[in-house]
PDB file of N, CA and C in Angstrom:
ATOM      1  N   UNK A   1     -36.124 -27.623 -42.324  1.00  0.00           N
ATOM      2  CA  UNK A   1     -34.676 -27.625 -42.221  1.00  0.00           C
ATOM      3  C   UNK A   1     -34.090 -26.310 -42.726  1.00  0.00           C
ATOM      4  N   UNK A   2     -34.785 -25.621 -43.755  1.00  0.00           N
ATOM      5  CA  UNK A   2     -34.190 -24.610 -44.553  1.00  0.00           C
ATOM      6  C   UNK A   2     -34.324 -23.699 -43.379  1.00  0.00           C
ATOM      7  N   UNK A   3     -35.731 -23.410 -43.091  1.00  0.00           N
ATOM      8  CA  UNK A   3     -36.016 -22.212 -42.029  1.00  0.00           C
ATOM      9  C   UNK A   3     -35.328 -22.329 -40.989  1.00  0.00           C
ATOM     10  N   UNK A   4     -34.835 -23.553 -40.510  1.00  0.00           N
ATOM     11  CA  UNK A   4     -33.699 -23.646 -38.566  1.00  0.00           C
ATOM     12  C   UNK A   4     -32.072 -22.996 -39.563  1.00  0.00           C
ATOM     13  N   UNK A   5     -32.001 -23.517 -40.422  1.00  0.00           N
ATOM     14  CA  UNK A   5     -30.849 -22.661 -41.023  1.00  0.00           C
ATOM     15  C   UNK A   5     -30.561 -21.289 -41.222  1.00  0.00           C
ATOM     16  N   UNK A   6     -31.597 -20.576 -41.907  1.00  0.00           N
ATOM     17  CA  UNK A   6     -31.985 -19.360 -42.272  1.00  0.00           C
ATOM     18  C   UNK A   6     -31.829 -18.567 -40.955  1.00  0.00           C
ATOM     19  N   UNK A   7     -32.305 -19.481 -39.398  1.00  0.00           N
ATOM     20  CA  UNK A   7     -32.522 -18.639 -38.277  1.00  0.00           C
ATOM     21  C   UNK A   7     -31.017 -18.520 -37.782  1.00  0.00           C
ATOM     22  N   UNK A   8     -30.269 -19.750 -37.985  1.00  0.00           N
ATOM     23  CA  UNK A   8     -29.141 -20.004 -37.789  1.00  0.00           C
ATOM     24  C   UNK A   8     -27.934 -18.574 -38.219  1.00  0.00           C
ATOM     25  N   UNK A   9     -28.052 -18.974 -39.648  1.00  0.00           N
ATOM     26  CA  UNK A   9     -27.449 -17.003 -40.316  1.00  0.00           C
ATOM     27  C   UNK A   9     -27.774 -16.176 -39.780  1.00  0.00           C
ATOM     28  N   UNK A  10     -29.221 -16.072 -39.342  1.00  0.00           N
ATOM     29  CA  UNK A  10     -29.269 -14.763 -38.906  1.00  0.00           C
ATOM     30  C   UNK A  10     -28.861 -14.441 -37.664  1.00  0.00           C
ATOM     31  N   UNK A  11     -29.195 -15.057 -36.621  1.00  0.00           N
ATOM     32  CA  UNK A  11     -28.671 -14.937 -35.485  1.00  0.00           C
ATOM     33  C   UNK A  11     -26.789 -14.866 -35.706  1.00  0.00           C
ATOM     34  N   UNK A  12     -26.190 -15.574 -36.838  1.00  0.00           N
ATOM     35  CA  UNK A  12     -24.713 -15.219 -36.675  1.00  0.00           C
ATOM     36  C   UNK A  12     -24.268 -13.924 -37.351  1.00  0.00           C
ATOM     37  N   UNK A  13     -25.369 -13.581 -38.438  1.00  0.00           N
ATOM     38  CA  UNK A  13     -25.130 -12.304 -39.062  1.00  0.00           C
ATOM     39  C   UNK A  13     -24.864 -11.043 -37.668  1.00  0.00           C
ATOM     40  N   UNK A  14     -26.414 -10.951 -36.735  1.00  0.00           N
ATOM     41  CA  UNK A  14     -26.456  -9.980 -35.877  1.00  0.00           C
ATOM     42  C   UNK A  14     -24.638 -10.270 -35.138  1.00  0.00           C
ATOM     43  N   UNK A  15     -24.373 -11.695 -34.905  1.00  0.00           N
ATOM     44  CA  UNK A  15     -23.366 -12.017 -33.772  1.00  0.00           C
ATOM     45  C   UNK A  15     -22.010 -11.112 -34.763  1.00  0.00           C
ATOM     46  N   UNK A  16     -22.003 -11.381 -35.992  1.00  0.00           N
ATOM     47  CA  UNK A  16     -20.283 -10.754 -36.541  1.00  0.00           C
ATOM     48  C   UNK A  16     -20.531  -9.449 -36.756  1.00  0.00           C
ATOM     49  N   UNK A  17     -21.837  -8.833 -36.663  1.00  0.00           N
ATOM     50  CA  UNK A  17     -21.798  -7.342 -36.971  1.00  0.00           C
ATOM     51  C   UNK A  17     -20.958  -6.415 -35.749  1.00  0.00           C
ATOM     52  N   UNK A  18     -20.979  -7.452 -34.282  1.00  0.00           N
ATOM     53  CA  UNK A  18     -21.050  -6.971 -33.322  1.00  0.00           C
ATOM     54  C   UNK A  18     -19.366  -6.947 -33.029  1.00  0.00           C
ATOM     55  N   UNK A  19     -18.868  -7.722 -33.912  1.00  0.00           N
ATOM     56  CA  UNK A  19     -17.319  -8.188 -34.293  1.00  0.00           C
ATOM     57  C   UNK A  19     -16.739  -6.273 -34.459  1.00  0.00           C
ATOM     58  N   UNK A  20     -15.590  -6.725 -33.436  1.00  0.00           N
ATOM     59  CA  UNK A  20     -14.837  -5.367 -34.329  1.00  0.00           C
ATOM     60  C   UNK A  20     -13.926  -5.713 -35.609  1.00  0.00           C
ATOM     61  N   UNK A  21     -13.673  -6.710 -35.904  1.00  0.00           N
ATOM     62  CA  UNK A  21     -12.849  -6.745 -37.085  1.00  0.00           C
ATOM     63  C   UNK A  21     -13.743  -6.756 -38.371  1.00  0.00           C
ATOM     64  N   UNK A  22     -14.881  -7.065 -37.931  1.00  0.00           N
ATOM     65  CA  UNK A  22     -15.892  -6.986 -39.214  1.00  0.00           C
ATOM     66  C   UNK A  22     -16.474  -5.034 -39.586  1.00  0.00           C
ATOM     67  N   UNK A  23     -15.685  -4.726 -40.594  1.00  0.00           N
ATOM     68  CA  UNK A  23     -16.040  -3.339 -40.960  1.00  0.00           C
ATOM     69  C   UNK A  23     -17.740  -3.150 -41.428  1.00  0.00           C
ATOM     70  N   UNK A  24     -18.266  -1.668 -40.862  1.00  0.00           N
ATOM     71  CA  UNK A  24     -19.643  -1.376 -41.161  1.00  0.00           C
ATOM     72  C   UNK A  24     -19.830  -1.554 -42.413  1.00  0.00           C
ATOM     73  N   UNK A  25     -20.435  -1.987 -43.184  1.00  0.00           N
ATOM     74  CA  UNK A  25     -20.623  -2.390 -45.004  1.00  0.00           C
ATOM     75  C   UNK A  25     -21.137  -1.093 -45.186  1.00  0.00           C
ATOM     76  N   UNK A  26     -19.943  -0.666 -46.386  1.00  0.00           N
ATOM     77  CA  UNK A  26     -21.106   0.024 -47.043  1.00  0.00           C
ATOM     78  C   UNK A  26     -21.980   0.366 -48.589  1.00  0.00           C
ATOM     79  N   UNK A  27     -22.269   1.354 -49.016  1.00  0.00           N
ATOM     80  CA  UNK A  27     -22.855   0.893 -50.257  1.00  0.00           C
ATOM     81  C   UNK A  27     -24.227   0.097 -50.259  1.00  0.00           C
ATOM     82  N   UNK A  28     -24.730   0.301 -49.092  1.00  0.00           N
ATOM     83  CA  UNK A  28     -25.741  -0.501 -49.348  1.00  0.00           C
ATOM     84  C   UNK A  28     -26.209  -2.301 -49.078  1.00  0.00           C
ATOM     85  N   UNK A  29     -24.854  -2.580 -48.779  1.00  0.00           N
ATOM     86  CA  UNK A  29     -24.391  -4.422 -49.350  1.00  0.00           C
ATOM     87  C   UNK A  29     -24.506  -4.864 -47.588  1.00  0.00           C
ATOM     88  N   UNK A  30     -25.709  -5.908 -47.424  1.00  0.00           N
ATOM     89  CA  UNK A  30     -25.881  -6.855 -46.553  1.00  0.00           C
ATOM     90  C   UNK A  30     -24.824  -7.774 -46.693  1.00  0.00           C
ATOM     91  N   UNK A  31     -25.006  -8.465 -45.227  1.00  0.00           N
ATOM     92  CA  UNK A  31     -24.201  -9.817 -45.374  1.00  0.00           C
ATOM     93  C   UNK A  31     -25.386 -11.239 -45.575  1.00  0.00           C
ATOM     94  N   UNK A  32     -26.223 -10.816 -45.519  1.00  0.00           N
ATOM     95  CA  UNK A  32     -27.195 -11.694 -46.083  1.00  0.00           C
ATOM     96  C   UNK A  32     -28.032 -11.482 -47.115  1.00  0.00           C
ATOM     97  N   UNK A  33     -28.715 -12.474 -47.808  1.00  0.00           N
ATOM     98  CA  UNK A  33     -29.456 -12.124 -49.115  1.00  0.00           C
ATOM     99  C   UNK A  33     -30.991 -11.741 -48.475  1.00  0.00           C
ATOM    100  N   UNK A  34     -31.745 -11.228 -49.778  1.00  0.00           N
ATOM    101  CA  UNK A  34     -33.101 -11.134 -49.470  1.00  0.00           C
ATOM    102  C   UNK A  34     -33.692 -12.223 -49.210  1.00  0.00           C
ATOM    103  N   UNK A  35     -32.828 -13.699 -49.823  1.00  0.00           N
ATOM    104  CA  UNK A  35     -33.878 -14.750 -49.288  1.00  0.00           C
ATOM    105  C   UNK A  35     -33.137 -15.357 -47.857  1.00  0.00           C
ATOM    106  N   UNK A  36     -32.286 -14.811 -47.421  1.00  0.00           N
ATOM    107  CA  UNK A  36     -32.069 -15.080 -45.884  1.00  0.00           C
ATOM    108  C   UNK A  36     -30.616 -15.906 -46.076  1.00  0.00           C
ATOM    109  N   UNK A  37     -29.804 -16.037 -47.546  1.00  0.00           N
ATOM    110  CA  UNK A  37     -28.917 -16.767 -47.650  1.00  0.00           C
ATOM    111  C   UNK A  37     -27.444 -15.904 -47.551  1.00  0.00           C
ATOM    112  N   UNK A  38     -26.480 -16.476 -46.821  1.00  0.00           N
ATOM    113  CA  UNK A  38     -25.187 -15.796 -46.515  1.00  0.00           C
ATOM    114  C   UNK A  38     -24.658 -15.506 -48.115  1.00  0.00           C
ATOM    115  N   UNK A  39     -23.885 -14.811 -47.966  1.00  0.00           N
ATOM    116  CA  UNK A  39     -23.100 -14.355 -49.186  1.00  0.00           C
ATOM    117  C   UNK A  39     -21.659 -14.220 -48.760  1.00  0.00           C
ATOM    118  N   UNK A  40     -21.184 -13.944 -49.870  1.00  0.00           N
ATOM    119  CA  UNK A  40     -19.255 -13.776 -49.536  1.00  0.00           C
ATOM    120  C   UNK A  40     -19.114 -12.822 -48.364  1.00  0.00           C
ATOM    121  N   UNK A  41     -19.552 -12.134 -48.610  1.00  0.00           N
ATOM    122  CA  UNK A  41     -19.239 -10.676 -47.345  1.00  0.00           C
ATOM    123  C   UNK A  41     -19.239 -11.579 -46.084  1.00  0.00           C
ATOM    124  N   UNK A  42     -20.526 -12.142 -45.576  1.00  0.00           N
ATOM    125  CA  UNK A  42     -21.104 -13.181 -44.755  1.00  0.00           C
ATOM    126  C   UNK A  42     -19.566 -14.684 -44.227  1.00  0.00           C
ATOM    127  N   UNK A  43     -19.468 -15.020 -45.295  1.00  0.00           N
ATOM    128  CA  UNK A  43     -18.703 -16.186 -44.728  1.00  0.00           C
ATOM    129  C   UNK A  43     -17.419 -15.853 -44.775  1.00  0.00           C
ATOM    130  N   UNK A  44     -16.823 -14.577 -45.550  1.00  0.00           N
ATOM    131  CA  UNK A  44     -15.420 -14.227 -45.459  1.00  0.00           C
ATOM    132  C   UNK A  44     -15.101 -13.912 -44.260  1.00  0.00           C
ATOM    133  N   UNK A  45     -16.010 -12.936 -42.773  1.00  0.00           N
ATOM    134  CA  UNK A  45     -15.991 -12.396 -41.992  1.00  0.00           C
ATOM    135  C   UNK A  45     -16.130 -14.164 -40.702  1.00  0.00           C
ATOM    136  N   UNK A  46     -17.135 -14.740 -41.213  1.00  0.00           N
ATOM    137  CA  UNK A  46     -17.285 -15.685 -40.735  1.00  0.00           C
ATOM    138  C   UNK A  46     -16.233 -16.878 -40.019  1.00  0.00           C
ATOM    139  N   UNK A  47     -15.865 -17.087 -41.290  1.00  0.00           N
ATOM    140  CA  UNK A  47     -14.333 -17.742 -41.417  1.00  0.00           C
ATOM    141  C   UNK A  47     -13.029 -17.066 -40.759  1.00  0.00           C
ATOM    142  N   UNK A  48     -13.170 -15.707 -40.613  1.00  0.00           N
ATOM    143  CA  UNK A  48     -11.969 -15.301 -40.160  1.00  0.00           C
ATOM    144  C   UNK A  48     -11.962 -15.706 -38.200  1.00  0.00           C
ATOM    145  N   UNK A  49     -12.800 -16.016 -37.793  1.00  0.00           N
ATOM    146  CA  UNK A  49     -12.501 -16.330 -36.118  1.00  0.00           C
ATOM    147  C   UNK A  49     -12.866 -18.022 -36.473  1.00  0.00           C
ATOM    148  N   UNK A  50     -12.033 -19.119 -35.778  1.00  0.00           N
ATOM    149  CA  UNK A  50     -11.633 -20.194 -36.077  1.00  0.00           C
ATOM    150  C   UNK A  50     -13.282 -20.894 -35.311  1.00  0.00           C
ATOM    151  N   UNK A  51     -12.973 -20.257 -34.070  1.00  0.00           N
ATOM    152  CA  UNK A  51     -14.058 -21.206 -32.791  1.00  0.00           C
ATOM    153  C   UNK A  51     -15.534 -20.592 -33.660  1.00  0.00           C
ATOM    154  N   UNK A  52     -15.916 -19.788 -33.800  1.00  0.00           N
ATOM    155  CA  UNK A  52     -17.224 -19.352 -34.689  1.00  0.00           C
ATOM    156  C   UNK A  52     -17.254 -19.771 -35.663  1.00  0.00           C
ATOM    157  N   UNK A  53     -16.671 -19.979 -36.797  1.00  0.00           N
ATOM    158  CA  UNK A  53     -16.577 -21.447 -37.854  1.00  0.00           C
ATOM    159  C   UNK A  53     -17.379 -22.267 -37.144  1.00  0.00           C
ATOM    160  N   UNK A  54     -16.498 -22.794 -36.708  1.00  0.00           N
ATOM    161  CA  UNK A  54     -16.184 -23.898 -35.843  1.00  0.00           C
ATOM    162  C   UNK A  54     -17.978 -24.577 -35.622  1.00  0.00           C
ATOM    163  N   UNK A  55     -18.252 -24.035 -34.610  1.00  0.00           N
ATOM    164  CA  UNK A  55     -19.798 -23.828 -34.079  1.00  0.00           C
ATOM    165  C   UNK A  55     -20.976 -23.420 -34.822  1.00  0.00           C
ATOM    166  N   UNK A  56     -20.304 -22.480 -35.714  1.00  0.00           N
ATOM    167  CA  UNK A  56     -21.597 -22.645 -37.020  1.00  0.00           C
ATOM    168  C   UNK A  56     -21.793 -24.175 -37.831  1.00  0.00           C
ATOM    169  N   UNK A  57     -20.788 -24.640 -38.091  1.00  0.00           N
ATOM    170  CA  UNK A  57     -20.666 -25.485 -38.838  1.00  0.00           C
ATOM    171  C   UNK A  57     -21.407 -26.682 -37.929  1.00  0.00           C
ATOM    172  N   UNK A  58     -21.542 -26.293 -36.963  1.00  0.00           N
ATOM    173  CA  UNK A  58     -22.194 -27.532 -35.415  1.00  0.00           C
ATOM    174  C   UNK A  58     -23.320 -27.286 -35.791  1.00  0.00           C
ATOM    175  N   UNK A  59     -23.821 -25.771 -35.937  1.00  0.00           N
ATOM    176  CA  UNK A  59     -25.362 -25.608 -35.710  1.00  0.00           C
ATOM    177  C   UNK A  59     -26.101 -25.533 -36.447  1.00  0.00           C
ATOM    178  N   UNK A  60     -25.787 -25.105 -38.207  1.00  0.00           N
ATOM    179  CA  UNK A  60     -26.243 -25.758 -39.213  1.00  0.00           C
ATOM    180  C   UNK A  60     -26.289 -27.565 -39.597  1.00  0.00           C
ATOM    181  N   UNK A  61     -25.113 -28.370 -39.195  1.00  0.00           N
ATOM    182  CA  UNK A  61     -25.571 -29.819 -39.186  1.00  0.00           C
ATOM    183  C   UNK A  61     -24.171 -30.393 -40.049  1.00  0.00           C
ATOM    184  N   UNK A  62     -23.543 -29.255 -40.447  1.00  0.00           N
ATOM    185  CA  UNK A  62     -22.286 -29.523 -41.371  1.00  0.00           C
ATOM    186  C   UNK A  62     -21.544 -30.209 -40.538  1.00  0.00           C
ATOM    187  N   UNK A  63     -21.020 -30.340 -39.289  1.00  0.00           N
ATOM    188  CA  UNK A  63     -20.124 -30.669 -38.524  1.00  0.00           C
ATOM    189  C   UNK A  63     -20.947 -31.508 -37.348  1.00  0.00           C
ATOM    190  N   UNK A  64     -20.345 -32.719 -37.202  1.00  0.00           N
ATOM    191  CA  UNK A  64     -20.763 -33.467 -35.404  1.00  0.00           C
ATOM    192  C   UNK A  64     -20.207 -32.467 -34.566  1.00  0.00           C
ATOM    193  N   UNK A  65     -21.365 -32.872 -33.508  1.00  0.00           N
ATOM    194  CA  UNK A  65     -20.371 -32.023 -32.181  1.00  0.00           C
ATOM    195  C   UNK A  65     -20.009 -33.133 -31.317  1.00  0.00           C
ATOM    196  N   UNK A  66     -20.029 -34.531 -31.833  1.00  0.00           N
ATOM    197  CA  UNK A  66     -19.035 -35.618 -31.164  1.00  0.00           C
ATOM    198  C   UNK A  66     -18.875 -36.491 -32.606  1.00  0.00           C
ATOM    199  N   UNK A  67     -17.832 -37.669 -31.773  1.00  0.00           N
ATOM    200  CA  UNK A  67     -17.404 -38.303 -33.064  1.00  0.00           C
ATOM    201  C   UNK A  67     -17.354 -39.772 -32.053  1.00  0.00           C
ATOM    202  N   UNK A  68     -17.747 -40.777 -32.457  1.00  0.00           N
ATOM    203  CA  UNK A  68     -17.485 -41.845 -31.130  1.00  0.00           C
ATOM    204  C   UNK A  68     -16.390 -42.889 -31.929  1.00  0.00           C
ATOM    205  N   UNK A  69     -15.379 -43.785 -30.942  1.00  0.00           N
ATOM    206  CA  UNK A  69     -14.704 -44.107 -31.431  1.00  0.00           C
ATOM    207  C   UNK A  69     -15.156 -45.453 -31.544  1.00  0.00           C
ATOM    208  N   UNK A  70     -14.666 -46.045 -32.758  1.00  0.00           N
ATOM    209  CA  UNK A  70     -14.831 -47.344 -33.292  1.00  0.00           C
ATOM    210  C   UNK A  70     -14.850 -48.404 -32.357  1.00  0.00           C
ATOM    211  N   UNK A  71     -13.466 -47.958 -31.681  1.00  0.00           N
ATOM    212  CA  UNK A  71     -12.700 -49.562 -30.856  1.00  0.00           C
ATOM    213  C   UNK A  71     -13.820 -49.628 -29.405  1.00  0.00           C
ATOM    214  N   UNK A  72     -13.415 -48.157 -28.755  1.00  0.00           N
ATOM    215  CA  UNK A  72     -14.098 -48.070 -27.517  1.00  0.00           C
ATOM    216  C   UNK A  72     -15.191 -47.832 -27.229  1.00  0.00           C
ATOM    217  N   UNK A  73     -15.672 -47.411 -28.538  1.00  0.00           N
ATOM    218  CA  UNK A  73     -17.527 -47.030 -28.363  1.00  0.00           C
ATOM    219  C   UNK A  73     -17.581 -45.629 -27.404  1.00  0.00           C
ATOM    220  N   UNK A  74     -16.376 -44.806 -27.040  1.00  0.00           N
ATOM    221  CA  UNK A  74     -16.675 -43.322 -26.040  1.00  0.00           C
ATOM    222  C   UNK A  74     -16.031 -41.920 -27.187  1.00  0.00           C
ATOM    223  N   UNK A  75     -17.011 -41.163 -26.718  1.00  0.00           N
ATOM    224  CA  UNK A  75     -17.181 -39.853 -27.381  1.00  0.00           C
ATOM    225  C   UNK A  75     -14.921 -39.941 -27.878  1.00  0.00           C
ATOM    226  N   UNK A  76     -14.883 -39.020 -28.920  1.00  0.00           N
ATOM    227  CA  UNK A  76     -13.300 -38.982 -28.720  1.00  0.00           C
ATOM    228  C   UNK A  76     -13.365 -37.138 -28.701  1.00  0.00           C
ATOM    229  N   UNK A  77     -12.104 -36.976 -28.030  1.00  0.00           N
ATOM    230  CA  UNK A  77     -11.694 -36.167 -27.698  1.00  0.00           C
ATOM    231  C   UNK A  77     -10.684 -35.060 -28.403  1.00  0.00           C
TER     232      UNK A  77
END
């Protein structure tokens, strides 16, 4: 579980570098750690586009990507 996560960051790290609102870091300072874990730099940039939240939060496991309803038993909308 740790490692589908870890792949998860990284693949979104490469995706916000590619961001123009995300400035080149500098000083040295990743947006990820040496052990593959996001850091502030990482989720401040993250957080700033709503739908990429959004979908991270799907693809780490934090968020359903449906919700079914009680009464009707169909996906809700």
């Amino acid at each position: 579980m740790a490692q589908n996560i870890c792949g998860v960051v990284n693949g979104y790290e490469k995706r916000l570098q590619g961001m123009p609102y995300v400035p080149k870091l500098s000083y040295g300072r990743a947006m990820v750690g040496e052990d593959d874990a996001p850091n502030k730099i990482f989720l401040k940039y993250l957080f700033c586009d709503h739908a990429i939240a959004i979908q991270f939060m799907k693809d780490v496991g934090l968020r359903r990507g449906k919700v079914q309803c009680n009464t009707c038993r169909r996906d809700m909308t």
